[in-house]
N, C-alpha and C. Protein backbone atom coordinates (compact mmCIF):
# COMPACT_ATOMS: atom_id res chain seq x y z
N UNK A 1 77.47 94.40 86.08
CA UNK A 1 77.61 94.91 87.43
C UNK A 1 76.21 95.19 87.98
N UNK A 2 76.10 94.67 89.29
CA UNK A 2 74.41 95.04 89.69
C UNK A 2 74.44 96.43 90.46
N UNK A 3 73.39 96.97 90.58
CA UNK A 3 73.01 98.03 91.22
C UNK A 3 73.42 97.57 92.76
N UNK A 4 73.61 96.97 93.33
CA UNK A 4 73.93 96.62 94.71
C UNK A 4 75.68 96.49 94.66
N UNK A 5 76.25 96.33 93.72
CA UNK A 5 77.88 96.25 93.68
C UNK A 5 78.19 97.76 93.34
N UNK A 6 77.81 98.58 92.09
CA UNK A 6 77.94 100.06 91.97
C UNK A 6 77.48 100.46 93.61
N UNK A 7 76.17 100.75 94.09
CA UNK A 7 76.12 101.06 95.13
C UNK A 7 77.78 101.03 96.51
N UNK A 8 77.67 99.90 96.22
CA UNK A 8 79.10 99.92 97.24
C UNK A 8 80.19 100.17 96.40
N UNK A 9 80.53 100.49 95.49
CA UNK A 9 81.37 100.69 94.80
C UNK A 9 81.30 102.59 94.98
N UNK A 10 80.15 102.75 94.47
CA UNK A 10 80.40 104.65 95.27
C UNK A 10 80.32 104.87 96.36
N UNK A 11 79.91 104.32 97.80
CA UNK A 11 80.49 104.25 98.26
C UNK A 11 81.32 104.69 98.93
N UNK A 12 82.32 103.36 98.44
CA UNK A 12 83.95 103.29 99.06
C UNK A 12 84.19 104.55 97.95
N UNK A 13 84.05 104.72 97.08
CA UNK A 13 85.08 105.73 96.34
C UNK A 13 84.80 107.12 97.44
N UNK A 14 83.31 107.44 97.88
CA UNK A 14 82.83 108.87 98.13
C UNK A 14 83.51 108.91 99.81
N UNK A 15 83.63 107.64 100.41
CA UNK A 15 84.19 108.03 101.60
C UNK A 15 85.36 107.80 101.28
N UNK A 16 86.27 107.09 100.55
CA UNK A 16 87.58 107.45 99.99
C UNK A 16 88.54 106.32 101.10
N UNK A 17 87.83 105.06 101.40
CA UNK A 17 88.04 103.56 102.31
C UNK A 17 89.23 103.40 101.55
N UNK A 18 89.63 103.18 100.23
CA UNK A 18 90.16 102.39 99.84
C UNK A 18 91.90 103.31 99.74
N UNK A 19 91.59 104.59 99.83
CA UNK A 19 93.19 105.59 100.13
C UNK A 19 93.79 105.51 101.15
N UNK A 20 94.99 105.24 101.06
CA UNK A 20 95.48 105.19 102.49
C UNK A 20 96.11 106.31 102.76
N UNK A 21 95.76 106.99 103.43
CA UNK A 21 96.20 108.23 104.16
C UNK A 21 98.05 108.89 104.13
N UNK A 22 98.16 109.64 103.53
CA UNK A 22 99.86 109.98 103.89
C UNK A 22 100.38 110.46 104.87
N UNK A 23 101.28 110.31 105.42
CA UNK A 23 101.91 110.37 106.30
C UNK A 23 103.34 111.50 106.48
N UNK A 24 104.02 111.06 107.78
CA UNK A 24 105.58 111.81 107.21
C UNK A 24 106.12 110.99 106.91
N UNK A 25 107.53 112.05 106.03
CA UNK A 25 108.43 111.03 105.51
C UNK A 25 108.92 109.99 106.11
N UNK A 26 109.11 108.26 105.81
CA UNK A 26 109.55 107.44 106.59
C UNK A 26 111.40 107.11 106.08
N UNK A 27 111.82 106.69 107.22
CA UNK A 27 113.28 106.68 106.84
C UNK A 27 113.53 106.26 105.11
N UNK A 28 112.43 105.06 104.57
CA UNK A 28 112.55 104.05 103.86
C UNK A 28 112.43 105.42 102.77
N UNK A 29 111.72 106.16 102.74
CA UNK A 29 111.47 107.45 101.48
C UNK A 29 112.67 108.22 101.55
N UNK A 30 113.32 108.53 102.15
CA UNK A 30 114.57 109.08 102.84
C UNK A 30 115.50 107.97 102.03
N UNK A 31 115.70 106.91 102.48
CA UNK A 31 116.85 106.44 101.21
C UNK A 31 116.25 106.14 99.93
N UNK A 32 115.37 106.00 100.02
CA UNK A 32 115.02 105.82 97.66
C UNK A 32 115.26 107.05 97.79
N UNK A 33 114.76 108.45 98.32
CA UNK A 33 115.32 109.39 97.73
C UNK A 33 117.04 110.06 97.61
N UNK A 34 117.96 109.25 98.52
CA UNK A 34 119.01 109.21 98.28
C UNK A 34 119.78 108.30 97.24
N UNK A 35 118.99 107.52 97.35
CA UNK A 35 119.39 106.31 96.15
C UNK A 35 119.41 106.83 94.77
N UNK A 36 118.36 107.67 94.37
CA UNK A 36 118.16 108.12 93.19
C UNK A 36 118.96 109.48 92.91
N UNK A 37 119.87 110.27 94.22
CA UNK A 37 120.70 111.30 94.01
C UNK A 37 122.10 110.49 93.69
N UNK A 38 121.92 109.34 94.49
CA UNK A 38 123.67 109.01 94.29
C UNK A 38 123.69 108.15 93.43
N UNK A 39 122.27 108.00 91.99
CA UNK A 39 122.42 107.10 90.79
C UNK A 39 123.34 108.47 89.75
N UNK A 40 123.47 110.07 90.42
CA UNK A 40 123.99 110.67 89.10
C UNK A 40 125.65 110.12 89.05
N UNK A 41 126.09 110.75 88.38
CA UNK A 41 127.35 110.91 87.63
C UNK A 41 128.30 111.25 88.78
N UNK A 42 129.04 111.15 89.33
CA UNK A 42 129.80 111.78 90.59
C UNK A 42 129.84 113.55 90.36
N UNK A 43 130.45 113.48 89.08
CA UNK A 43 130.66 115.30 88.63
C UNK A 43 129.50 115.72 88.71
N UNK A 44 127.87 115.33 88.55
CA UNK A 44 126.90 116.10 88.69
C UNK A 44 126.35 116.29 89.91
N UNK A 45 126.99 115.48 91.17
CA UNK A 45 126.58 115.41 92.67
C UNK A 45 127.11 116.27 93.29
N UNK A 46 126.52 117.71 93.56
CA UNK A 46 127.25 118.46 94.07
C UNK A 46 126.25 119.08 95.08
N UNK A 47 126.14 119.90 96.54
CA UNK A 47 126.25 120.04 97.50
C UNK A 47 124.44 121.40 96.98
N UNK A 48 124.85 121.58 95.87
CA UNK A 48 123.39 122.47 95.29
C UNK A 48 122.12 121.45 94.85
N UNK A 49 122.80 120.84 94.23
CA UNK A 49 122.15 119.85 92.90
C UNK A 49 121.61 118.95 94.07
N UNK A 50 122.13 118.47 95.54
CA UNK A 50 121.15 117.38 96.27
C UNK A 50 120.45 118.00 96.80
N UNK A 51 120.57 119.77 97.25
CA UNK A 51 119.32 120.40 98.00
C UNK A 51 118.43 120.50 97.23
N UNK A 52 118.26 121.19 95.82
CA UNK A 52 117.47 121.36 95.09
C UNK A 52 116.45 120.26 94.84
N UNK A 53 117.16 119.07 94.48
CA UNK A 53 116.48 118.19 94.15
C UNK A 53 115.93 117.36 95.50
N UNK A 54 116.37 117.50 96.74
CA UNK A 54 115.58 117.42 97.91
C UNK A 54 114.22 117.80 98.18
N UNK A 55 114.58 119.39 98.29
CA UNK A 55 113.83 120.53 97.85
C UNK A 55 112.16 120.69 96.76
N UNK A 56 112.85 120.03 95.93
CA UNK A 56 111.74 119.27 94.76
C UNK A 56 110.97 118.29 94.99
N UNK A 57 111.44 117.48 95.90
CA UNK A 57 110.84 116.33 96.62
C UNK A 57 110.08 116.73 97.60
N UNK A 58 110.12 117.24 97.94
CA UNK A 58 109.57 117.73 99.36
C UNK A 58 108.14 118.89 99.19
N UNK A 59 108.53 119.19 98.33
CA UNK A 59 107.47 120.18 97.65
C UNK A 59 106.36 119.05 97.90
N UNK A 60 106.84 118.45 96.50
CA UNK A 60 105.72 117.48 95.93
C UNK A 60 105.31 116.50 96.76
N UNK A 61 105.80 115.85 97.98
CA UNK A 61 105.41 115.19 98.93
C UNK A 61 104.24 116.27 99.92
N UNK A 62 104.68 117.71 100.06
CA UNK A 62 103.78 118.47 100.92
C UNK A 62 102.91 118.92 100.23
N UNK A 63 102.29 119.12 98.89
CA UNK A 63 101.32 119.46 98.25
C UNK A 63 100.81 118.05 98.50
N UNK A 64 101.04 116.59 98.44
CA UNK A 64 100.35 115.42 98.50
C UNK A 64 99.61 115.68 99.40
N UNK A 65 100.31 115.98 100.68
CA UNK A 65 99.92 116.05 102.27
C UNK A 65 98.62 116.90 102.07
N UNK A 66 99.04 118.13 101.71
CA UNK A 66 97.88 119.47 101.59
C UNK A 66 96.65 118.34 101.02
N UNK A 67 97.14 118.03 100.02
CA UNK A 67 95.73 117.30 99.14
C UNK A 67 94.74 116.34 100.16
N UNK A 68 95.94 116.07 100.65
CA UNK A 68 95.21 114.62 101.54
C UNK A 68 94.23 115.29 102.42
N UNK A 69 94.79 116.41 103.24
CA UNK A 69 94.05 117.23 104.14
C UNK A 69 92.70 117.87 103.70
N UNK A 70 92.85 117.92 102.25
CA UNK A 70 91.57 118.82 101.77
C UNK A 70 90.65 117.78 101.98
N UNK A 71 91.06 116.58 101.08
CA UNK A 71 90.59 115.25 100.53
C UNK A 71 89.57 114.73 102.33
N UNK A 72 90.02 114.70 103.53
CA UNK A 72 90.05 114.25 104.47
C UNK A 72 88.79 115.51 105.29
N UNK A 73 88.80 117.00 105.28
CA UNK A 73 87.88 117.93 105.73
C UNK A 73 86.50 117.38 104.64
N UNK A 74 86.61 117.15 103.10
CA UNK A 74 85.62 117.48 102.92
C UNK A 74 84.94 115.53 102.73
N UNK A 75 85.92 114.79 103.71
CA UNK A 75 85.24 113.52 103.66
C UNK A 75 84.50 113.61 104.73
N UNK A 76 85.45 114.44 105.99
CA UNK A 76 84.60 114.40 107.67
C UNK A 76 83.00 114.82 107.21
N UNK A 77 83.05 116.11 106.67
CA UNK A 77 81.77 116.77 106.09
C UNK A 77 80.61 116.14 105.70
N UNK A 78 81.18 114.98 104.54
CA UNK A 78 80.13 113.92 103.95
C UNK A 78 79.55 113.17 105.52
N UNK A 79 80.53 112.60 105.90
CA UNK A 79 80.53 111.78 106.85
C UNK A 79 79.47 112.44 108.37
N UNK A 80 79.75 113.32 108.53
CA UNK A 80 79.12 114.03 109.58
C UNK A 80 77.49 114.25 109.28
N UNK A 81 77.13 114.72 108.05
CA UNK A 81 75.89 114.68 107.21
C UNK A 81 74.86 113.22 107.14
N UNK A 82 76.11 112.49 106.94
CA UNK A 82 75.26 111.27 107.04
C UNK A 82 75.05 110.68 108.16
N UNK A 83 75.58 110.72 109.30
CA UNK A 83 75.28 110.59 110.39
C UNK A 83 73.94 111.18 111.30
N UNK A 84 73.75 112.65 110.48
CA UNK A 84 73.12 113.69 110.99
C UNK A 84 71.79 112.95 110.00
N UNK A 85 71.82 112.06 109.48
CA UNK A 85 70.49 112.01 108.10
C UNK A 85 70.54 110.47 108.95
N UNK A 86 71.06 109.58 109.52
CA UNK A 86 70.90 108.32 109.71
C UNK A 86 70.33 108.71 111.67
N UNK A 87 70.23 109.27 112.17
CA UNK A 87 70.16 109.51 113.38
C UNK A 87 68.65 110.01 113.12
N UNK A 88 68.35 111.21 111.89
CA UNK A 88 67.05 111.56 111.76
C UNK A 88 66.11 110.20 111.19
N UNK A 89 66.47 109.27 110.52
CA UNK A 89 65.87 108.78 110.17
C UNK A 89 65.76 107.58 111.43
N UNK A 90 66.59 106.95 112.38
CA UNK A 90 66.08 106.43 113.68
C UNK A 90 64.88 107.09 113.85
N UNK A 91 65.28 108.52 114.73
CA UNK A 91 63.91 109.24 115.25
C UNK A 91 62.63 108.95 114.59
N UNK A 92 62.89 109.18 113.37
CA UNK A 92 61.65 109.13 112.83
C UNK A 92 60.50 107.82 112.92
N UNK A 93 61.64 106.54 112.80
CA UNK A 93 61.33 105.37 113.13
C UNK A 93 60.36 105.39 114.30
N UNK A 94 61.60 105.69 115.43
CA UNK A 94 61.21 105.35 116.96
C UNK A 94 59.92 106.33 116.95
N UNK A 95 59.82 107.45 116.73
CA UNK A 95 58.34 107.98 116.93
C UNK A 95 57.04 107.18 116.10
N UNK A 96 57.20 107.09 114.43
CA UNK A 96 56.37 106.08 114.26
C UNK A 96 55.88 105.03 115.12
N UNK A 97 56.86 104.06 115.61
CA UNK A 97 56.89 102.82 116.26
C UNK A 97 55.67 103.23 117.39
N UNK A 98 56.17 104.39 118.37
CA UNK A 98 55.85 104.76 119.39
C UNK A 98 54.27 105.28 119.11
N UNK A 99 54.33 105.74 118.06
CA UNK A 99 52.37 106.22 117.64
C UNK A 99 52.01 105.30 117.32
N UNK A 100 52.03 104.06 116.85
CA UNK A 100 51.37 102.86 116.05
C UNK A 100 51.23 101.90 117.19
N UNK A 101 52.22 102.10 118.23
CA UNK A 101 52.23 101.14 119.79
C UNK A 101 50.75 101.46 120.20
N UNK A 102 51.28 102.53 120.34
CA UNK A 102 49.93 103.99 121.29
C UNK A 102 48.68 103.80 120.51
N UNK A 103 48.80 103.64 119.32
CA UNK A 103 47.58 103.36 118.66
C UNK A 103 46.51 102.07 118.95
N UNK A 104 47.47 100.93 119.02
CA UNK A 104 47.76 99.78 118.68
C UNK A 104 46.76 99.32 120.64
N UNK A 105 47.60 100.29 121.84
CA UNK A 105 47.21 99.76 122.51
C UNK A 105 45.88 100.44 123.23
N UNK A 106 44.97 101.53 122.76
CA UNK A 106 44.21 102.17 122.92
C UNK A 106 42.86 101.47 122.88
């Protein structure tokens, strides 16, 4: 692996390109998760046993969400930084440029 493929390889991991963002539930999550209540036993499908296990789902889908949200503040952060470091380093350019002109045409 060359130093120019790692390079883009951290990257995409540090701005996090390659995650796709979660969302709300879509109908399609809504039936696999019914699909997998009405794989029990008829006698174990009862009116507790589908909230709970709703309930359980939903948890763990909204801790995803939470995650994503953390995952997403402390990407803006990176992201905002580097913007703030790629804008200083223009300036810095354009003033060089601008003293070496000035120099240049003296």
């Amino acid at each position: 692996m060359s130093i120019r493929k790692f390079g883009n390889d951290a990257l995409v991991l540090a701005l996090g390109i390659l995650v796709e963002p979660g969302g709300r539930l879509a109908l399609e999550t809504l039936n696999e998760l019914n699909e997998d209540v009405l794989q029990l036993p008829d006698d174990l499908i009862s009116e507790s046993v589908q909230q709970n296990y709703y309930r359980d789902r939903l948890e763990v889908w909204s801790e995803i969400l939470r995650t994503r949200g953390r995952l997403n503040k402390g990407k803006a952060a990176r992201l905002k930084i580097a913007q703030a470091l790629l804008a200083l380093g223009m300036t810095t350019v354009a003033f060089l440029l601008f003293v070496m002109i000035r120099t240049i045409l003296r």
